[in-house]
N, C-alpha and C. Protein backbone atom coordinates (compact mmCIF):
# COMPACT_ATOMS: atom_id res chain seq x y z
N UNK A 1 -106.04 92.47 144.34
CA UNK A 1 -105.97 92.53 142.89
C UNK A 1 -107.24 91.95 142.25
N UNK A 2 -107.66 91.11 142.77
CA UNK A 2 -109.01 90.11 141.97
C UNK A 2 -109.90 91.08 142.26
N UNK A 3 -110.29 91.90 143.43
CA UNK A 3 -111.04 92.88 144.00
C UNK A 3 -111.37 93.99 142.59
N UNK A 4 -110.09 94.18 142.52
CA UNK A 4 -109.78 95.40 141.48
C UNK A 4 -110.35 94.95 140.08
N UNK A 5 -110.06 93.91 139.93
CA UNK A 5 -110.40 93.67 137.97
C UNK A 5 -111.57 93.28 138.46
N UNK A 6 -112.40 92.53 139.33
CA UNK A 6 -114.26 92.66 139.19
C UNK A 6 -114.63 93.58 138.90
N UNK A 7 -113.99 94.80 139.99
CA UNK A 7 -114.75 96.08 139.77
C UNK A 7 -114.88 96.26 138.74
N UNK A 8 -113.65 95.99 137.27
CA UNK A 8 -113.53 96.88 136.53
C UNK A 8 -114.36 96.18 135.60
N UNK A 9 -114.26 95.00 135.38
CA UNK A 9 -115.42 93.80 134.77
C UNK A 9 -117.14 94.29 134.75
N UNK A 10 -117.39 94.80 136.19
CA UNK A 10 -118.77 94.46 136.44
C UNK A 10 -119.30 95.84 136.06
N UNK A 11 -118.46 96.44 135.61
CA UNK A 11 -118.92 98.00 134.58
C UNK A 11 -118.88 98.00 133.69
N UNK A 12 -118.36 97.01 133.28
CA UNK A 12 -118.23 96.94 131.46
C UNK A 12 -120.02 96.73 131.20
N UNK A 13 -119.69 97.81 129.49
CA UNK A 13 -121.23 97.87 128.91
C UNK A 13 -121.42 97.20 127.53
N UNK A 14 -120.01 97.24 126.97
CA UNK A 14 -120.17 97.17 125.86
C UNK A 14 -119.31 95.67 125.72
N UNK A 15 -119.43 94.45 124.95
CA UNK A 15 -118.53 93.17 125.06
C UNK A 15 -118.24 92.87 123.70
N UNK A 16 -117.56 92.78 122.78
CA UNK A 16 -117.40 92.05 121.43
C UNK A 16 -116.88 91.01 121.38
N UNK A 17 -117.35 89.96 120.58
CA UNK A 17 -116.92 88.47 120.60
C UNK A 17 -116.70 87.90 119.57
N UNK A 18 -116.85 89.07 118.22
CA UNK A 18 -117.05 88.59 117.03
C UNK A 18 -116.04 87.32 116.80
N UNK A 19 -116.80 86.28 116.18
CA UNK A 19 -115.88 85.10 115.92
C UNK A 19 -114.69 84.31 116.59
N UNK A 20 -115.03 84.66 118.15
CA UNK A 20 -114.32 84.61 119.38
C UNK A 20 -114.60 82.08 119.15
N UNK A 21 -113.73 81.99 118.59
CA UNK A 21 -113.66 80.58 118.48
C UNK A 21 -113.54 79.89 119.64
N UNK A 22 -114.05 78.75 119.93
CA UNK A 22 -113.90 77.90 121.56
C UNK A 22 -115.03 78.78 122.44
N UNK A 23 -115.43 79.91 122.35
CA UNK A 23 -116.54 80.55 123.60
C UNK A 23 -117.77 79.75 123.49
N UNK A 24 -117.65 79.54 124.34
CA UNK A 24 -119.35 78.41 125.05
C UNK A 24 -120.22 79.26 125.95
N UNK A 25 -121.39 78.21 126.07
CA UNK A 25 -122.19 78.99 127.09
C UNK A 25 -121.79 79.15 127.85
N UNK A 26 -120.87 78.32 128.54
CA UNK A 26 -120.05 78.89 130.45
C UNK A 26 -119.52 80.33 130.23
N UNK A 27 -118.54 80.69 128.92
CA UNK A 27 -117.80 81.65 128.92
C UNK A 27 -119.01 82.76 129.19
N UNK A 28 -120.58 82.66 128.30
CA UNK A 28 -121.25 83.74 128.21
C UNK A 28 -122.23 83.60 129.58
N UNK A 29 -121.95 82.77 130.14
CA UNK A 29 -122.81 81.81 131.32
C UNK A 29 -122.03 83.44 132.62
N UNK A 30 -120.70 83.25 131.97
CA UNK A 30 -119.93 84.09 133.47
C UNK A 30 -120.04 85.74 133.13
N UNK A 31 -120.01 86.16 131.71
CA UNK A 31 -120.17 87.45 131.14
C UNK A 31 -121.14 88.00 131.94
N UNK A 32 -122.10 87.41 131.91
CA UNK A 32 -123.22 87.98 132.11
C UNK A 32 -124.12 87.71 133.58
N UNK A 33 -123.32 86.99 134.27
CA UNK A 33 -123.34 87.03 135.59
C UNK A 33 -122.34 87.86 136.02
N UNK A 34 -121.18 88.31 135.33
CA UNK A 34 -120.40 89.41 135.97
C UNK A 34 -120.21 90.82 135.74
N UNK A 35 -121.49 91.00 134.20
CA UNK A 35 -120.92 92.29 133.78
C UNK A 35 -123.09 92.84 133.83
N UNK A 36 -123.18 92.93 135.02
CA UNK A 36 -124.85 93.43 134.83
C UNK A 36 -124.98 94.91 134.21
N UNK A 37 -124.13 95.41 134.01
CA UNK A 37 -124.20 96.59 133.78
C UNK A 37 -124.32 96.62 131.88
N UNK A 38 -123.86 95.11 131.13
CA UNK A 38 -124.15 95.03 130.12
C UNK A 38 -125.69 95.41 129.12
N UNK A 39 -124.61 96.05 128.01
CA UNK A 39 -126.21 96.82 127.56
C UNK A 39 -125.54 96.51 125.81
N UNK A 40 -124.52 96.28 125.05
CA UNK A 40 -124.68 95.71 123.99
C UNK A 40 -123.10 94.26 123.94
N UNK A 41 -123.95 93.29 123.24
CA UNK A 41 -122.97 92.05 123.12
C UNK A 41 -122.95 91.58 121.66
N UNK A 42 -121.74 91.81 120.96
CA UNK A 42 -121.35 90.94 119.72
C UNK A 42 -121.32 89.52 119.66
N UNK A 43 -122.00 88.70 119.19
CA UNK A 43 -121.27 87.22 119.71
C UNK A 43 -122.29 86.68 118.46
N UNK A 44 -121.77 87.41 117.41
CA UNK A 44 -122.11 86.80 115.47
C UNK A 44 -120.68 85.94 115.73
N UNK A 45 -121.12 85.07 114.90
CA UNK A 45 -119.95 84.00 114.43
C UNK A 45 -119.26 83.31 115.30
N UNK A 46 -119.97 83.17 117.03
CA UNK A 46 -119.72 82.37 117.76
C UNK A 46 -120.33 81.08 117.80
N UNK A 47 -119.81 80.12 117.01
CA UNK A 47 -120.94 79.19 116.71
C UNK A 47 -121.28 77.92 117.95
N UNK A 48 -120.67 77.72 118.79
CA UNK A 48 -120.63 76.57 120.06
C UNK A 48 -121.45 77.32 121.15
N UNK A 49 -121.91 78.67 121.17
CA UNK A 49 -123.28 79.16 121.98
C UNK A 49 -124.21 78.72 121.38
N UNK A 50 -125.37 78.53 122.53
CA UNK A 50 -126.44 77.76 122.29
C UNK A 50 -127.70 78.51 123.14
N UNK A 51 -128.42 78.43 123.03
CA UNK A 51 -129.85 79.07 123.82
C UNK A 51 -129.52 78.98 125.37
N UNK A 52 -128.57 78.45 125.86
CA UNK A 52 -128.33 77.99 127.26
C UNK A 52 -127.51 80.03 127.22
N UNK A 53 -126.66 80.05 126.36
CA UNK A 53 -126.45 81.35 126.51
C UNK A 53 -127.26 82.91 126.56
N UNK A 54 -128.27 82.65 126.12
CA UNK A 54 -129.14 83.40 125.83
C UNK A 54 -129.98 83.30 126.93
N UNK A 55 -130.31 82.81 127.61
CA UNK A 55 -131.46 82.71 128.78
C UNK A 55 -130.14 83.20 129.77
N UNK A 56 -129.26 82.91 129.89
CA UNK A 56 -128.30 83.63 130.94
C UNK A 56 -127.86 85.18 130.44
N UNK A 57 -127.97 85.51 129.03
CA UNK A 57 -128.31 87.40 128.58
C UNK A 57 -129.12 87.41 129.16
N UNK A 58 -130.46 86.97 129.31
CA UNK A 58 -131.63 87.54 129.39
C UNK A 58 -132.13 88.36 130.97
N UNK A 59 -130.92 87.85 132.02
CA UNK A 59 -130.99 88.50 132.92
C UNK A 59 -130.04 89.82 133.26
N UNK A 60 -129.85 90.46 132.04
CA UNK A 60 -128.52 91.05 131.58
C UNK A 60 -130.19 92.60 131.49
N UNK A 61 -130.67 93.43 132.28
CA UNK A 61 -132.01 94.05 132.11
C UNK A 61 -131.60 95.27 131.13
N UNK A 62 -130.36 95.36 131.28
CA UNK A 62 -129.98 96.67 130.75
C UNK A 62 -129.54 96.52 129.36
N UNK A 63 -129.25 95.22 128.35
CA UNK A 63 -129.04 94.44 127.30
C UNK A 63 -130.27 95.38 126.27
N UNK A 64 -129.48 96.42 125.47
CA UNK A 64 -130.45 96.96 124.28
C UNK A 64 -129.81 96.28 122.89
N UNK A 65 -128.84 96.04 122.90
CA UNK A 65 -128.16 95.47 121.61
C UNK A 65 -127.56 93.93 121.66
N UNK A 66 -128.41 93.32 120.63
CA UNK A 66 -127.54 92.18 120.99
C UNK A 66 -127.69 91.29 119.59
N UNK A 67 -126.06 90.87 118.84
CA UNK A 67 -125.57 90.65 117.72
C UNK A 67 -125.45 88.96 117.48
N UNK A 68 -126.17 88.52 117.23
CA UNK A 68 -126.15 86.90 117.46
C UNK A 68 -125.75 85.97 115.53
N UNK A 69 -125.45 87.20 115.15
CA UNK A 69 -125.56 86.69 113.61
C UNK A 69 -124.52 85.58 113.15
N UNK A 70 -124.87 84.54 112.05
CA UNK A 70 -124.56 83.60 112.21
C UNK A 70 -124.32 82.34 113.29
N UNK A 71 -125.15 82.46 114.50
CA UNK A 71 -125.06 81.60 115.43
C UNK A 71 -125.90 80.41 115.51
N UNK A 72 -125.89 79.04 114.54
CA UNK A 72 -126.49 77.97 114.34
C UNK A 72 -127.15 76.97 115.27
N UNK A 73 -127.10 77.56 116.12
CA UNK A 73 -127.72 76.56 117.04
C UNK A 73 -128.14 76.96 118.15
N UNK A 74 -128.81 78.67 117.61
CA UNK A 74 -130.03 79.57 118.56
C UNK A 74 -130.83 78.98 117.66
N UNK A 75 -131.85 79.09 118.88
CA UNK A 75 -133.86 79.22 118.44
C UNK A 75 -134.02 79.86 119.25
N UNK A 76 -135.31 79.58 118.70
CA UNK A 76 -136.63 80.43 118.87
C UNK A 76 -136.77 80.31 120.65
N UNK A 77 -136.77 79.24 121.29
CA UNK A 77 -136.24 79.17 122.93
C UNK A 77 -135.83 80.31 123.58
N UNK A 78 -134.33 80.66 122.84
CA UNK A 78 -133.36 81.39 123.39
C UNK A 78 -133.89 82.79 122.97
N UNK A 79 -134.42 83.03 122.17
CA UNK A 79 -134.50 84.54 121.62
C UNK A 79 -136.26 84.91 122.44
N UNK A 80 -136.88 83.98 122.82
CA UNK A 80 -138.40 84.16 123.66
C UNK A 80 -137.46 84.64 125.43
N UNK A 81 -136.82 83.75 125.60
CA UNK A 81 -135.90 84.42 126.79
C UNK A 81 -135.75 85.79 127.10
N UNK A 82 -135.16 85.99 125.73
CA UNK A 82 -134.34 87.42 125.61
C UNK A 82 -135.73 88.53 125.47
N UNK A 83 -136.34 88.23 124.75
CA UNK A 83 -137.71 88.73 124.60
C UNK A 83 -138.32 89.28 126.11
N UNK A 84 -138.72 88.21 126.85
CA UNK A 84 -139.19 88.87 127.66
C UNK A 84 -138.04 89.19 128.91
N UNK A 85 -136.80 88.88 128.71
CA UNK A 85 -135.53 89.78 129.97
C UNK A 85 -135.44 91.37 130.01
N UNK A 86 -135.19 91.12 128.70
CA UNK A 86 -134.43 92.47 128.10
C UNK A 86 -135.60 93.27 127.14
N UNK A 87 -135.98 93.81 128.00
CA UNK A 87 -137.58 94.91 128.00
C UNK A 87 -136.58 95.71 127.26
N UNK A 88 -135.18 96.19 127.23
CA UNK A 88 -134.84 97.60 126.80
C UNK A 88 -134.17 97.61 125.63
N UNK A 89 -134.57 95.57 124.90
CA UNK A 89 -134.13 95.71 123.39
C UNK A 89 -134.25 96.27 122.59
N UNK A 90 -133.69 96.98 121.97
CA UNK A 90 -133.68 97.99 120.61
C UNK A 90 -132.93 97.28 119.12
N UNK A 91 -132.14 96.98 119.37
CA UNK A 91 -130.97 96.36 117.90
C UNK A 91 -130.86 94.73 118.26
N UNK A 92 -131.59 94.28 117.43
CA UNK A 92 -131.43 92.69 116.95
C UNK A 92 -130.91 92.42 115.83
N UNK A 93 -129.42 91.54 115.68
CA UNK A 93 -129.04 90.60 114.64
C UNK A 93 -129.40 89.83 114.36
N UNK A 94 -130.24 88.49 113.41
CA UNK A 94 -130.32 87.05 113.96
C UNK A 94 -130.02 86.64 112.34
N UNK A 95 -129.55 87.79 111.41
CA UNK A 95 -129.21 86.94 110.20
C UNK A 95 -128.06 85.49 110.30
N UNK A 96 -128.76 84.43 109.89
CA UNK A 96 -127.81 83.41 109.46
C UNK A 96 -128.25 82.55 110.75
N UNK A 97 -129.30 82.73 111.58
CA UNK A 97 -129.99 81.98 112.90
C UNK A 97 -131.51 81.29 112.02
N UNK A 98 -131.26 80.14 111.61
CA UNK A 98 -131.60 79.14 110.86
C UNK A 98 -132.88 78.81 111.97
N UNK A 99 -132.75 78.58 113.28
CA UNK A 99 -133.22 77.88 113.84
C UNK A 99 -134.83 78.73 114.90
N UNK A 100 -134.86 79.83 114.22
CA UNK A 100 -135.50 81.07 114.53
C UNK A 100 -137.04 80.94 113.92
N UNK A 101 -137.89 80.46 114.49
CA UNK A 101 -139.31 80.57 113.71
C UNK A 101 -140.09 81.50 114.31
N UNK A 102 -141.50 81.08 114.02
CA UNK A 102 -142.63 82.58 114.26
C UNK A 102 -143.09 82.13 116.04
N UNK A 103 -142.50 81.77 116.50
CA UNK A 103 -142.49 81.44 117.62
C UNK A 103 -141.55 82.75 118.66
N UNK A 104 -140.57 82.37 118.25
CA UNK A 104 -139.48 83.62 118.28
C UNK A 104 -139.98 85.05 118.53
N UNK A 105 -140.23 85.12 117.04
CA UNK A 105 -140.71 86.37 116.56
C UNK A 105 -142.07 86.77 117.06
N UNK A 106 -142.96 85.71 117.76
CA UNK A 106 -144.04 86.17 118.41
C UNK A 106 -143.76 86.87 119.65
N UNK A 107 -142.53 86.03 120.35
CA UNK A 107 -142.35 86.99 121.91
C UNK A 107 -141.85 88.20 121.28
N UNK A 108 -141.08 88.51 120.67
CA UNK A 108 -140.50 89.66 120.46
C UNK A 108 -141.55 90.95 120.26
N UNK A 109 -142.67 90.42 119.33
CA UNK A 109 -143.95 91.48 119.44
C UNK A 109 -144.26 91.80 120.43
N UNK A 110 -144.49 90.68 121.66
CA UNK A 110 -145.72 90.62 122.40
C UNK A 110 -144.63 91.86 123.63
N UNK A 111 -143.20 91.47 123.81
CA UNK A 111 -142.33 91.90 124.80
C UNK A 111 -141.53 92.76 124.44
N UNK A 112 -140.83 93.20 123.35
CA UNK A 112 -139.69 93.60 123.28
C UNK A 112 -140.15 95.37 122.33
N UNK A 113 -140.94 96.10 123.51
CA UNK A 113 -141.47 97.29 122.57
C UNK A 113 -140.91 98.04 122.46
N UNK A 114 -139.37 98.42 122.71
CA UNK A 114 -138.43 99.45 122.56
C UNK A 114 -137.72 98.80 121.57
N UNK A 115 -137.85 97.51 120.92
CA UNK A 115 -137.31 96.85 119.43
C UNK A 115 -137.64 97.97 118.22
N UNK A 116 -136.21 98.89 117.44
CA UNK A 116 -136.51 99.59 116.25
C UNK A 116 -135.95 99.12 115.11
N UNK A 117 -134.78 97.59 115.37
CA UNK A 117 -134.31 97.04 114.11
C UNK A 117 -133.77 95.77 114.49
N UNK A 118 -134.22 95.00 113.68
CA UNK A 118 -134.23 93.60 113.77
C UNK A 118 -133.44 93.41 112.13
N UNK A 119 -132.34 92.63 112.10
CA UNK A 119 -131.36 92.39 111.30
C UNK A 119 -131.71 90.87 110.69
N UNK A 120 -132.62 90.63 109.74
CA UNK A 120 -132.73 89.11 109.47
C UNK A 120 -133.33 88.65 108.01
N UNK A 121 -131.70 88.79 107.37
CA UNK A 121 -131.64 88.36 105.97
C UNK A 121 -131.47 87.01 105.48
N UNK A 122 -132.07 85.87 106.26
CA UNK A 122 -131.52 84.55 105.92
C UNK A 122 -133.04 83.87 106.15
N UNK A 123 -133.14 83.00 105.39
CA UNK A 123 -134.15 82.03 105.13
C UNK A 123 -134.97 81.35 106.80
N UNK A 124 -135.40 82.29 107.59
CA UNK A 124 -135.45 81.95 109.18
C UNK A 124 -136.82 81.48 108.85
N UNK A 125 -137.38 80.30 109.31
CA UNK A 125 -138.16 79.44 109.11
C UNK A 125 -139.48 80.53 109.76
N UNK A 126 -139.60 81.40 109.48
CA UNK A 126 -140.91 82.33 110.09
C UNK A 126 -141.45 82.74 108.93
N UNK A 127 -143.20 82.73 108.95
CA UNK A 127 -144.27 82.35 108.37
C UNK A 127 -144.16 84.10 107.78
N UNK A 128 -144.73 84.41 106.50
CA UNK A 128 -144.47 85.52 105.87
C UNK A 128 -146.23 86.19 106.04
N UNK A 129 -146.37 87.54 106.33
CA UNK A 129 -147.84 87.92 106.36
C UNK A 129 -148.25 89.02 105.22
């Protein structure tokens, strides 16, 4: 039986977490050590993930979408991770990610060239040109 639900786990592509209360990095620590086949993750309004979660997406290669909005206590760390993991980013959330500067937003230029929308309507401490 445990045989059976990995299988069915480690195909999953798509994960939603919206406002999934109590999920920590372990919970997203195991997601994404069990579901490689992941390619988009909701996890806006999960506020107790932390950049520790995000460097464990980042080995997630197949990760094009990923929804982090409202999550207070990402930076710029966690999203340089993701930057250079997940070569096949396309759809970024980070409205209401406070903790996001031009640091961030530099890996994302330098790595993330299949990026066509970046979602970020909140006061993110990155330098205006």
């Amino acid at each position: 039986m445990v045989f059976f639900i990995w299988f069915f786990v480690s195909k999953l592509t798509y994960i939603f977490c919206f406002r999934f209360g109590g999920l920590s990095d372990d919970g997203i620590i195991q997601i994404a050590q069990g579901c490689p086949m992941l390619e988009c993750i909701n996890l806006s309004y999960c506020t107790e993930i932390t950049d520790s979660s995000l460097i464990s997406l980042s080995k997630c290669a197949k990760l094009n979408t990923l929804e982090i909005h409202g999550c207070p206590m990402i930076t710029s760390t966690g999203l340089s991770e993701i930057a250079m993991g997940c070569r096949l980013l396309s759809k970024l959330d980070i409205k209401k990610c406070f903790e996001i500067n031009d640091v961030g937003m530099l890996y994302l230029s330098q790595f993330s060239h299949s990026l066509r929308q970046v979602l970020s309507f909140s006061p993110v401490t990155v330098t205006r040109i």
